[in-house]
C-alpha atoms as a PDB file:
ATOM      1  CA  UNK A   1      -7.409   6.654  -3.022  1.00  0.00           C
ATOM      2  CA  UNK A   2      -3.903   7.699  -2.554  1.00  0.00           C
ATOM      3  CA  UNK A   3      -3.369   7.963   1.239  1.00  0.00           C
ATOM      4  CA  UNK A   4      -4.786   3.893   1.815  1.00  0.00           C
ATOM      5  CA  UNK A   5      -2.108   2.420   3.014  1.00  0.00           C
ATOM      6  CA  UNK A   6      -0.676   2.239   6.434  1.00  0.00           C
ATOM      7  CA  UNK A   7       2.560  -0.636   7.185  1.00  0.00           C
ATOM      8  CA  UNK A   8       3.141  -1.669  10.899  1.00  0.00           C
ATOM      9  CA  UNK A   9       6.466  -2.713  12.000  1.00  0.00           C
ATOM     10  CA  UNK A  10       6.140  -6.693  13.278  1.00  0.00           C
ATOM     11  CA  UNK A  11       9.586  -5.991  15.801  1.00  0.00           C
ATOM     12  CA  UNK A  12       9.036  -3.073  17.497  1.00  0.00           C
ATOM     13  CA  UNK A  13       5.179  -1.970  16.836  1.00  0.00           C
ATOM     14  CA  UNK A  14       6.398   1.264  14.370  1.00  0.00           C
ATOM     15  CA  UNK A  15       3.495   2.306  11.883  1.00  0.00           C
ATOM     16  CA  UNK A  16       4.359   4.503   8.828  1.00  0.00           C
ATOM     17  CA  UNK A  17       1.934   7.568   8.283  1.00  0.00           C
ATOM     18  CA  UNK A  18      -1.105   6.929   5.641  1.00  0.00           C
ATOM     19  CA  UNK A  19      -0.126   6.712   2.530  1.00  0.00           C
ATOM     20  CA  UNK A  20       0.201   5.083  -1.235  1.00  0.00           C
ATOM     21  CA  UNK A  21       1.291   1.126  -1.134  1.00  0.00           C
ATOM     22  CA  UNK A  22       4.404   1.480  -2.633  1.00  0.00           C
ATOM     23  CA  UNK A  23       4.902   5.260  -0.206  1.00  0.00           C
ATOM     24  CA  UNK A  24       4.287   2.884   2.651  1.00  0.00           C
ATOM     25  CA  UNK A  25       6.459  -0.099   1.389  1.00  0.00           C
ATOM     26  CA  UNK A  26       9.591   2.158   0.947  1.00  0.00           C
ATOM     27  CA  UNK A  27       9.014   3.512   4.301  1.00  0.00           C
ATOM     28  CA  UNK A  28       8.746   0.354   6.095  1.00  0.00           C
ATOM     29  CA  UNK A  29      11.579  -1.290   4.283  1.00  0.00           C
ATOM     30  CA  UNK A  30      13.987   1.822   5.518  1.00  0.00           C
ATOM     31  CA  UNK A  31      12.502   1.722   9.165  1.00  0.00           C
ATOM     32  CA  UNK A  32      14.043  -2.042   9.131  1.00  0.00           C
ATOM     33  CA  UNK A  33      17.528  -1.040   7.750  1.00  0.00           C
ATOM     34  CA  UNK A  34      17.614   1.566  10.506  1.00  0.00           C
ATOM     35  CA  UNK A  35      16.100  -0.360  13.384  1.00  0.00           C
ATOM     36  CA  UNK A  36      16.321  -3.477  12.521  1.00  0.00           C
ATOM     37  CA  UNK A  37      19.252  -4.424  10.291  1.00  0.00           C
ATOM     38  CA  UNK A  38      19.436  -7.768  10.382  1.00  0.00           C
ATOM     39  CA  UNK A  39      15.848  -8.807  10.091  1.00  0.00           C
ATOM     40  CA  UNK A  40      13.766  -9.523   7.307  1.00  0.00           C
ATOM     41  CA  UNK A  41      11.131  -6.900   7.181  1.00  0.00           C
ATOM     42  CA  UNK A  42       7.493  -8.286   8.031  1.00  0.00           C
ATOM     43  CA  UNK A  43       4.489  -6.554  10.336  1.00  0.00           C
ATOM     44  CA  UNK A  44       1.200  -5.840   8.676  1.00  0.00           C
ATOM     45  CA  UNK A  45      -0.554  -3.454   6.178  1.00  0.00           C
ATOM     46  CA  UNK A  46      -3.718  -1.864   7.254  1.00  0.00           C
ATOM     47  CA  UNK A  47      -6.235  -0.282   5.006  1.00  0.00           C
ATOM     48  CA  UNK A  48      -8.157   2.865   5.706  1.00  0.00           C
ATOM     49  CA  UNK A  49     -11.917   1.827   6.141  1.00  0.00           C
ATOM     50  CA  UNK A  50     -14.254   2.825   2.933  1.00  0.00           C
ATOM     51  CA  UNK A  51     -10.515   3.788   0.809  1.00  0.00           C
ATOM     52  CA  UNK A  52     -11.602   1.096  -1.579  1.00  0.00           C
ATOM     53  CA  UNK A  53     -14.824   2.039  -2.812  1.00  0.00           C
ATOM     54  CA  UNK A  54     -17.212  -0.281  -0.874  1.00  0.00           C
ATOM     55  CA  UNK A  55     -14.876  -3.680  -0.348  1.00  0.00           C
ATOM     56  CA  UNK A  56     -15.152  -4.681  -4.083  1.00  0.00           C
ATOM     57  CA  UNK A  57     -18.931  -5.132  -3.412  1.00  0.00           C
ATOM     58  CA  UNK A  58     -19.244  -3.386  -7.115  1.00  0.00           C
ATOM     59  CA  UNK A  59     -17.329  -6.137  -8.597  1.00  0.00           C
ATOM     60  CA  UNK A  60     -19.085  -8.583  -6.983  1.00  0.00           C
ATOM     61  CA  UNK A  61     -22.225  -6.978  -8.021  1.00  0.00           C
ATOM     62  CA  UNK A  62     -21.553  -6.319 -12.277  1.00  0.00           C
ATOM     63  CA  UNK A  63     -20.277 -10.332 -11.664  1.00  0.00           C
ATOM     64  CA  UNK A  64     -23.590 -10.942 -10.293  1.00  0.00           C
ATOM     65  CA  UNK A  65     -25.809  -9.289 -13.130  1.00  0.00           C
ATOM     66  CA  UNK A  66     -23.380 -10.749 -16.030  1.00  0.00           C
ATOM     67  CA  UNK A  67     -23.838 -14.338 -14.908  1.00  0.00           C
ATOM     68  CA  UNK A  68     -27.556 -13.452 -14.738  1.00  0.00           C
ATOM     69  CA  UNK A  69     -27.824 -12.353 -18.146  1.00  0.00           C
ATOM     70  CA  UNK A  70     -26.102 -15.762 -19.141  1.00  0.00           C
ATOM     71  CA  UNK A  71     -28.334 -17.504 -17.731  1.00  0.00           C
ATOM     72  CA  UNK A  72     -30.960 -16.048 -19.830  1.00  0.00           C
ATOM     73  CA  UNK A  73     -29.069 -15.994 -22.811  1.00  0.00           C
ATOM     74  CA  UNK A  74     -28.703 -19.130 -22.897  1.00  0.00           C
ATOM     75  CA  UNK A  75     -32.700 -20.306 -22.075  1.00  0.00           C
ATOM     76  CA  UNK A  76     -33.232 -18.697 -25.310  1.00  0.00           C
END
């Protein structure tokens, strides 16, 4: 999903509005030339709960099944 991504300033507690990473990257990286000038930018990302279809659970689940059928494969 597009609108995932959230950055919160580390200095001062600023959070950019939901959006892509690299939306959210840019915006965070100007809020710290504005406010901030002579610190390296740093803070946090968040992620929006259920933007990431389930956690990578899928992944972890087609990994799951493939190792499976390996496994029996290989008994063969």
């Amino acid at each position: 999903m597009a609108d995932s991504y959230r950055y919160r300033c580390g200095e001062c507690g600023h959070h950019t509005s939901w959006g892509s990473e690299s939306q959210g990257a840019e915006a965070i990286e100007e809020h710290y030339r504005r406010r901030h000038p002579a610190v390296v930018p740093g803070g946090m990302v968040e992620f929006r709960k259920g933007s990431s279809g389930g956690g990578g659970g899928g992944c972890l689940l087609v990994l799951g099944i493939l190792v499976v059928i390996l496994i029996i494969a290989s008994q063969r």
